[in-house]
PDB file of N, CA and C in Angstrom:
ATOM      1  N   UNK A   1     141.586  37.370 108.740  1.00  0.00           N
ATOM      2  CA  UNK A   1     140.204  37.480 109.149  1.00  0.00           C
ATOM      3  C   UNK A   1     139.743  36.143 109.693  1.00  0.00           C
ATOM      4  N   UNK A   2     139.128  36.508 110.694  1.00  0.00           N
ATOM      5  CA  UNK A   2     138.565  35.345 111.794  1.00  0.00           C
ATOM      6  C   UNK A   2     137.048  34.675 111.440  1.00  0.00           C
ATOM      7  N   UNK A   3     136.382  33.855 110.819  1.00  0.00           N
ATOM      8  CA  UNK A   3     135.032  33.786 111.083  1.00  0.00           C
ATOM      9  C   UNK A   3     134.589  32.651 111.938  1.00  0.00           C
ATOM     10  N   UNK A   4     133.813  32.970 113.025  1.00  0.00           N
ATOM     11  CA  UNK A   4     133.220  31.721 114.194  1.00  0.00           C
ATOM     12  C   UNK A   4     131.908  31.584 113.934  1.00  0.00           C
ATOM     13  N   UNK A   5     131.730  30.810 114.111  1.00  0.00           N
ATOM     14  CA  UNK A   5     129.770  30.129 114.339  1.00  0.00           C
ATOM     15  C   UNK A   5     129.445  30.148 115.625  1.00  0.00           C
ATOM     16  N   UNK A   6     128.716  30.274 116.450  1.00  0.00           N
ATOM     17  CA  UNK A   6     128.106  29.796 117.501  1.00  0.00           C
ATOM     18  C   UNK A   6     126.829  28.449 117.218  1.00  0.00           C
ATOM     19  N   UNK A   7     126.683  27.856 118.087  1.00  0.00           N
ATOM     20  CA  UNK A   7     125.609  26.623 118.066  1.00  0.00           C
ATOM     21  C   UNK A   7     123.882  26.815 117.196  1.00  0.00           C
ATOM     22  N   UNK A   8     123.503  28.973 117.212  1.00  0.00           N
ATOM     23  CA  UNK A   8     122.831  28.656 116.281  1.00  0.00           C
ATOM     24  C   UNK A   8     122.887  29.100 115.086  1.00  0.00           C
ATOM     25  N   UNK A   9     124.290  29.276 114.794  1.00  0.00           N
ATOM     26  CA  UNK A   9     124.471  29.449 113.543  1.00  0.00           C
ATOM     27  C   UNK A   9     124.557  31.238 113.041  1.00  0.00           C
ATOM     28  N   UNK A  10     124.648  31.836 114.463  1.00  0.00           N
ATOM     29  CA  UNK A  10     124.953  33.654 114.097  1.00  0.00           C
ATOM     30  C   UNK A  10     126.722  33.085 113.535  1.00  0.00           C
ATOM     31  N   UNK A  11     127.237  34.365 113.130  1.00  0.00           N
ATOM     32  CA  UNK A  11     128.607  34.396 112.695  1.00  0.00           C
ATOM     33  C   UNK A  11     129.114  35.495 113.978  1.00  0.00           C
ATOM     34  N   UNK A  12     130.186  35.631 114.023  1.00  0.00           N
ATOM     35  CA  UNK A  12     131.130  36.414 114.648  1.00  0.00           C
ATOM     36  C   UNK A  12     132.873  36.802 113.441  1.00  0.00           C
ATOM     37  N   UNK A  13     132.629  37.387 113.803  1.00  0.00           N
ATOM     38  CA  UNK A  13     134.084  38.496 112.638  1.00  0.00           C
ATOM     39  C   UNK A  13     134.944  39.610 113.334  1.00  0.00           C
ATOM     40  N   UNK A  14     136.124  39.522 112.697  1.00  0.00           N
ATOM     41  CA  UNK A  14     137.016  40.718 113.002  1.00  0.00           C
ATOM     42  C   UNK A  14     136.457  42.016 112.341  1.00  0.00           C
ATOM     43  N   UNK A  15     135.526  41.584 111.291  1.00  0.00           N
ATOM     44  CA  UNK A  15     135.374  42.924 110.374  1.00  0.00           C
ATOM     45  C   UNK A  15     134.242  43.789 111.035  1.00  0.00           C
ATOM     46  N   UNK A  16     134.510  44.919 110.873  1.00  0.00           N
ATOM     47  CA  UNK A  16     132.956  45.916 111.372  1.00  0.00           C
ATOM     48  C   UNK A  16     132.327  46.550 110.539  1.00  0.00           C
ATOM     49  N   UNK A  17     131.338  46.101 109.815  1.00  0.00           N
ATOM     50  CA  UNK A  17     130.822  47.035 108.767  1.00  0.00           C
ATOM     51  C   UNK A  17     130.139  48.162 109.199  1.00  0.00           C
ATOM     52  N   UNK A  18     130.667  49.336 108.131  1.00  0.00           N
ATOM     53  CA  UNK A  18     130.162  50.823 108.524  1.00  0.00           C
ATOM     54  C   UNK A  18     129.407  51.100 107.631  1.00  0.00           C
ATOM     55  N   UNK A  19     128.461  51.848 107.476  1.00  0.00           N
ATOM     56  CA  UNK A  19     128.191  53.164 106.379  1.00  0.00           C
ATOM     57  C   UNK A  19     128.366  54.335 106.522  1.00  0.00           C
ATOM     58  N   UNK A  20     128.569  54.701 104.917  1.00  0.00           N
ATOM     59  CA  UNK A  20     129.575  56.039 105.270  1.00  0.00           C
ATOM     60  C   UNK A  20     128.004  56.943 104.904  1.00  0.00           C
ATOM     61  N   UNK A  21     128.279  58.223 105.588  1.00  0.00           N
ATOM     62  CA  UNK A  21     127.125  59.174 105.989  1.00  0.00           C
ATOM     63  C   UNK A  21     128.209  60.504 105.704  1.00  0.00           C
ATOM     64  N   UNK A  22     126.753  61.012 104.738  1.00  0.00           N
ATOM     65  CA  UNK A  22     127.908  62.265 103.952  1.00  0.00           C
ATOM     66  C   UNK A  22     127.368  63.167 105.166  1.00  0.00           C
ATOM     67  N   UNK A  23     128.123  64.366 105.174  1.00  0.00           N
ATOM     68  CA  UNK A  23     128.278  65.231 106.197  1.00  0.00           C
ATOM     69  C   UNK A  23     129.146  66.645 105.730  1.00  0.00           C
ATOM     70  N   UNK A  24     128.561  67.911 106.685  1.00  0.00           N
ATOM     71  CA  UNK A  24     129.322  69.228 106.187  1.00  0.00           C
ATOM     72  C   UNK A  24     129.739  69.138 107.736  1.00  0.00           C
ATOM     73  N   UNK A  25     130.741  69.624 107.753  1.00  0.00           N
ATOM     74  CA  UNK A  25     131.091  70.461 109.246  1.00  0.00           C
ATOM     75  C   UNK A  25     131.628  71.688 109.126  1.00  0.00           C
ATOM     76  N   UNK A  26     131.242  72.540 110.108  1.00  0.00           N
ATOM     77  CA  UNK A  26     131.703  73.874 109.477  1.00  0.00           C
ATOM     78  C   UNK A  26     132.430  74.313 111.177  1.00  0.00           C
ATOM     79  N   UNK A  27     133.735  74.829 110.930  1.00  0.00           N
ATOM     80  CA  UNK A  27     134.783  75.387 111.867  1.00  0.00           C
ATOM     81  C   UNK A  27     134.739  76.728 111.739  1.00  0.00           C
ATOM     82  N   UNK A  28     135.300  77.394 112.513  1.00  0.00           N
ATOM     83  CA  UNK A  28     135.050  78.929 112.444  1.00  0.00           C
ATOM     84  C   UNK A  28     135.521  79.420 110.948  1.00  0.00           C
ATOM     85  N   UNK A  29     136.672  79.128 110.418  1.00  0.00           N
ATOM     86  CA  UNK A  29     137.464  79.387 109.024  1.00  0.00           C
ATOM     87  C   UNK A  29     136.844  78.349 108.426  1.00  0.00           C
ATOM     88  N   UNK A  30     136.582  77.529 108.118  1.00  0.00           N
ATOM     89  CA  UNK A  30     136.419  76.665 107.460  1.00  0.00           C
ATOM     90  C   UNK A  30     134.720  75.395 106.949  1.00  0.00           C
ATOM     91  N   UNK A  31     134.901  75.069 106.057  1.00  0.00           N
ATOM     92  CA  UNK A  31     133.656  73.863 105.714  1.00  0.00           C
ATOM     93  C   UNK A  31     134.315  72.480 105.015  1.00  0.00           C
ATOM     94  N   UNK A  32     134.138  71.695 106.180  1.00  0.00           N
ATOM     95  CA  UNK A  32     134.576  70.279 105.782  1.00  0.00           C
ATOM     96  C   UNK A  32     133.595  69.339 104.854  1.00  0.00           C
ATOM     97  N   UNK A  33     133.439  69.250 103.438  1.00  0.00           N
ATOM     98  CA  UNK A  33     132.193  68.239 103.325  1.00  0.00           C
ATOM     99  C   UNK A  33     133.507  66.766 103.403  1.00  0.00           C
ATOM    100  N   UNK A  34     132.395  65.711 103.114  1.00  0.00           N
ATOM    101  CA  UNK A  34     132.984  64.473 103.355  1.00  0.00           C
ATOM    102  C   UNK A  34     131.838  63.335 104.112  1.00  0.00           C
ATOM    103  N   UNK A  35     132.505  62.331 104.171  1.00  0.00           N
ATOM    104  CA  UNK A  35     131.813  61.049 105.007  1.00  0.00           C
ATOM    105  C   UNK A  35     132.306  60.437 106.096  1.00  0.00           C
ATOM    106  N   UNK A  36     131.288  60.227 107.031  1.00  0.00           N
ATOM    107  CA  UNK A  36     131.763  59.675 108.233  1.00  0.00           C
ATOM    108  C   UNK A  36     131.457  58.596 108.507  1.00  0.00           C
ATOM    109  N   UNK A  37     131.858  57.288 108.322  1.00  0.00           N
ATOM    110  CA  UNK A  37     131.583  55.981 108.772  1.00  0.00           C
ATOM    111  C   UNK A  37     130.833  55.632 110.304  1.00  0.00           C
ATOM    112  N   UNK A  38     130.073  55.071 110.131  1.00  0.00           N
ATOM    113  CA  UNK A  38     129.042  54.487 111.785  1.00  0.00           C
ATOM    114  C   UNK A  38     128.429  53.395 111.225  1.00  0.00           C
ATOM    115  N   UNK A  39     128.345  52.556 112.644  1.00  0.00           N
ATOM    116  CA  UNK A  39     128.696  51.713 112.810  1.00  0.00           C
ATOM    117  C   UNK A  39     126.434  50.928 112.275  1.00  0.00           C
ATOM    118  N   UNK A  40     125.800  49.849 111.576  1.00  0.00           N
ATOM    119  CA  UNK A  40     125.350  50.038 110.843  1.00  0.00           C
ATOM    120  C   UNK A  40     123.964  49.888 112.162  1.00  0.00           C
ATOM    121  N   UNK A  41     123.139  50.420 111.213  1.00  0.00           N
ATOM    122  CA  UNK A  41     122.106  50.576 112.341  1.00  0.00           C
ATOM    123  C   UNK A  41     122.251  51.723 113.832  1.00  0.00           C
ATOM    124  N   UNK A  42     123.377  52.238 113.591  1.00  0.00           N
ATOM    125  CA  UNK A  42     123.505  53.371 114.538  1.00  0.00           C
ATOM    126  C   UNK A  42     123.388  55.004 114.418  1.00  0.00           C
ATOM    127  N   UNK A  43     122.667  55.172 115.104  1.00  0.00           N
ATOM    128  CA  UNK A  43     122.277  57.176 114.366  1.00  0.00           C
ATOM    129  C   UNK A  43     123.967  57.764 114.596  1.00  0.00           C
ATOM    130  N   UNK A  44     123.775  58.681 113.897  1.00  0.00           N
ATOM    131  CA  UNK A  44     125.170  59.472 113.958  1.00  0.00           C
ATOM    132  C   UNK A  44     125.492  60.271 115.102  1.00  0.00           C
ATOM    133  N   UNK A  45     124.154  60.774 115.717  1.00  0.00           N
ATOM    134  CA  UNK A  45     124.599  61.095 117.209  1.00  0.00           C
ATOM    135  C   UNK A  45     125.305  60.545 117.703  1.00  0.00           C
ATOM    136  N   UNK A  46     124.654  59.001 117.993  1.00  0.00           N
ATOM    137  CA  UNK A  46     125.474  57.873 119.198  1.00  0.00           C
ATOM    138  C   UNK A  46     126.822  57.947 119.050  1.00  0.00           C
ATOM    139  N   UNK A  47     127.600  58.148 117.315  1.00  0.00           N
ATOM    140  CA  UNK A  47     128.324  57.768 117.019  1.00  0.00           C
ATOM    141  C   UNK A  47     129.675  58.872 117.548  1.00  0.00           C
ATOM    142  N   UNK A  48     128.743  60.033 117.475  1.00  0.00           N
ATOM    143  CA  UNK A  48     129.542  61.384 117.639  1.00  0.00           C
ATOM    144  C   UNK A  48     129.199  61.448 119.546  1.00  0.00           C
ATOM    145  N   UNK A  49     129.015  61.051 120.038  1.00  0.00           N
ATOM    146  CA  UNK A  49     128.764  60.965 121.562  1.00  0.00           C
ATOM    147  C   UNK A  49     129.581  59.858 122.308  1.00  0.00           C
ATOM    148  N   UNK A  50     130.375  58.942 121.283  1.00  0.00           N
ATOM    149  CA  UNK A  50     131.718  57.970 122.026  1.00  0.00           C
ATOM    150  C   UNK A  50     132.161  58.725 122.688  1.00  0.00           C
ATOM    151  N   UNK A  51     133.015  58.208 123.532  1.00  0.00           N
ATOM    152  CA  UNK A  51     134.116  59.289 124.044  1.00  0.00           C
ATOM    153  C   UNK A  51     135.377  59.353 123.320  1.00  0.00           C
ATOM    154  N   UNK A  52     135.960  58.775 122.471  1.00  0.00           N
ATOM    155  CA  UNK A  52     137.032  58.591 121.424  1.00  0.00           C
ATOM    156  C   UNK A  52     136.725  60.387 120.993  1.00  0.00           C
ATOM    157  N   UNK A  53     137.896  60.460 120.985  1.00  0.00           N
ATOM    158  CA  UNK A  53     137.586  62.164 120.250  1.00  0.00           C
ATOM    159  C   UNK A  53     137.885  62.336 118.658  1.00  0.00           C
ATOM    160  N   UNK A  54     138.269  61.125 118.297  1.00  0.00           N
ATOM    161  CA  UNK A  54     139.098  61.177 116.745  1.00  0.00           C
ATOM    162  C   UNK A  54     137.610  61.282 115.897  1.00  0.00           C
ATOM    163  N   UNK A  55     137.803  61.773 114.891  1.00  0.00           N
ATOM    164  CA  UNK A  55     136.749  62.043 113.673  1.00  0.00           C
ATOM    165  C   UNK A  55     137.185  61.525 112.925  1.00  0.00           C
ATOM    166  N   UNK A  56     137.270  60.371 111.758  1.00  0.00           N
ATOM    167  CA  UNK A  56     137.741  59.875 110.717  1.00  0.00           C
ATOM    168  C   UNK A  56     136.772  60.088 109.285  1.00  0.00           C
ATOM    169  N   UNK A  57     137.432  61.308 108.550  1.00  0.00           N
ATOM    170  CA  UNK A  57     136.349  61.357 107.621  1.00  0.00           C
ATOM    171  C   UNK A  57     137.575  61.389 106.077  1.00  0.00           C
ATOM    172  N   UNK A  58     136.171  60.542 105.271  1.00  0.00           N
ATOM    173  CA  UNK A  58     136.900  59.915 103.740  1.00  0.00           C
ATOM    174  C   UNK A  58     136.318  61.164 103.075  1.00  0.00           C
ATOM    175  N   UNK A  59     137.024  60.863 101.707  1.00  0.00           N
ATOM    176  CA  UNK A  59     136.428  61.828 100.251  1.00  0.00           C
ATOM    177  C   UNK A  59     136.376  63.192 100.947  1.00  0.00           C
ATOM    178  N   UNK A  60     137.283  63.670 102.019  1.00  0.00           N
ATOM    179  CA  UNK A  60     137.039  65.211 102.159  1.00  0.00           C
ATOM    180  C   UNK A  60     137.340  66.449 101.600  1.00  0.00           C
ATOM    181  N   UNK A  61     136.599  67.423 101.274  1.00  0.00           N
ATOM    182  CA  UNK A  61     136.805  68.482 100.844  1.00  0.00           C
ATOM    183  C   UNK A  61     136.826  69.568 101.808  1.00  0.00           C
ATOM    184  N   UNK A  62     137.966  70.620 102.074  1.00  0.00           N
ATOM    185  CA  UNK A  62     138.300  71.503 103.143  1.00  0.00           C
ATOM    186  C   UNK A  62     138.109  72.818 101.794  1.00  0.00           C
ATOM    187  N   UNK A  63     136.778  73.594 101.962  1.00  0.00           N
ATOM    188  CA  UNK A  63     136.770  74.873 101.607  1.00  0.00           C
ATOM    189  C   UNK A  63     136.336  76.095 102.344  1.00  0.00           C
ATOM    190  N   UNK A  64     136.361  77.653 101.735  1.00  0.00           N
ATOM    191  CA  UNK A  64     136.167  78.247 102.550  1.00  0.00           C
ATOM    192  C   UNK A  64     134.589  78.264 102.489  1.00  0.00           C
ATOM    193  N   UNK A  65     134.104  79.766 103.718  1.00  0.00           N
ATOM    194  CA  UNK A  65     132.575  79.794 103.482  1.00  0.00           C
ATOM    195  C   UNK A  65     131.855  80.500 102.103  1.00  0.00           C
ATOM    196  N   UNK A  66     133.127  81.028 101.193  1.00  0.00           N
ATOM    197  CA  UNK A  66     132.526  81.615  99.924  1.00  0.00           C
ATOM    198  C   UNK A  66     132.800  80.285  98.975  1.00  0.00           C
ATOM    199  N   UNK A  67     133.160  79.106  99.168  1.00  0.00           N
ATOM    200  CA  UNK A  67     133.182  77.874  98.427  1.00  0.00           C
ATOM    201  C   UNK A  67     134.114  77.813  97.551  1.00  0.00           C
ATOM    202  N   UNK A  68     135.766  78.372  97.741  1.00  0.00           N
ATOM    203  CA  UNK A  68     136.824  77.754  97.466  1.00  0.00           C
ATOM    204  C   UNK A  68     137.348  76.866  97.892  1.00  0.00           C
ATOM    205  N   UNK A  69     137.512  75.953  97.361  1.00  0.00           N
ATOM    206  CA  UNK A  69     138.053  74.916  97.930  1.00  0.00           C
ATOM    207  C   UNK A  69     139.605  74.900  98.063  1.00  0.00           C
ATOM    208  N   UNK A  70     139.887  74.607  98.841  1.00  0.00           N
ATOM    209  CA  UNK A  70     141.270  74.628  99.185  1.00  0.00           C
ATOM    210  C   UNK A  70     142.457  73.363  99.546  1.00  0.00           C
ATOM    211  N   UNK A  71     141.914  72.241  99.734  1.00  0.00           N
ATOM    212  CA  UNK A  71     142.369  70.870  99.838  1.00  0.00           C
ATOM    213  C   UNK A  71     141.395  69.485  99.628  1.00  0.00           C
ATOM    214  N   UNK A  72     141.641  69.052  98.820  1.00  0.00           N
ATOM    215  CA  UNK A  72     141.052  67.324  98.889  1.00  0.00           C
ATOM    216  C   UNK A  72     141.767  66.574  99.323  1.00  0.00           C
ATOM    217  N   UNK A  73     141.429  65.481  99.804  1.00  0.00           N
ATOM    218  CA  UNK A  73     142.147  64.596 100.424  1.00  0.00           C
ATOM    219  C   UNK A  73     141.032  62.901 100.763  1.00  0.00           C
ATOM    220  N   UNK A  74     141.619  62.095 100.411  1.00  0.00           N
ATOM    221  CA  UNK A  74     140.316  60.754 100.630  1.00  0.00           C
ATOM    222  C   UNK A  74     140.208  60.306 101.857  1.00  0.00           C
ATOM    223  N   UNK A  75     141.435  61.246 103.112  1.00  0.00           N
ATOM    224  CA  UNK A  75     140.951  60.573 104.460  1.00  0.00           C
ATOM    225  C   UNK A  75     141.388  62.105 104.914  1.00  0.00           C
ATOM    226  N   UNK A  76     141.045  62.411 106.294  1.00  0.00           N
ATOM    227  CA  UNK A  76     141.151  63.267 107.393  1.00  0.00           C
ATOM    228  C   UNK A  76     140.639  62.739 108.157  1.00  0.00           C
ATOM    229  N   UNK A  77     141.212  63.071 110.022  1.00  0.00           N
ATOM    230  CA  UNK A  77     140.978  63.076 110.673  1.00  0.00           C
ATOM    231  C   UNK A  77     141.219  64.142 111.574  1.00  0.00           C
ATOM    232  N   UNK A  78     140.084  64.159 112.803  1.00  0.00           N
ATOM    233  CA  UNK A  78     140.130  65.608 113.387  1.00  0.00           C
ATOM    234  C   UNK A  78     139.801  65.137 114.569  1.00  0.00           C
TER     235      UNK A  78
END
């Protein structure tokens, strides 16, 4: 990890802090709950309007729409 100063004293970093933002998504078969990291101070629209198509979501739960759950997992991506 990198940390720089500039002359008035902002920092600059390799690191990007996120917050994670709980979230359902629901697929035709399926309901994803879980969290989606963005980037801080950014609405989740902006975040879902990148052009990157990857979804990176933590703590997910994949159940059906009568609320069996069927897989956990602490990362997915979609």
């Amino acid at each position: 990890m990198t940390i720089e100063f500039d002359d008035n004293g902002k920092f600059f970093t390799d690191i990007i802090s996120k917050t994670p933002v709980p979230v359902m998504i629901k697929t035709v078969v399926h309901r994803i709950h879980g969290n989606i990291h963005i980037g801080q101070d950014r609405p989740l629209k902006n975040e879902l309007d990148l052009p990157e198509k990857l979804i990176a979501i933590t703590d997910a739960v994949i159940s059906l729409p009568d609320g069996k759950v069927l897989y956990r997992t602490n990362f997915l991506a979609e």
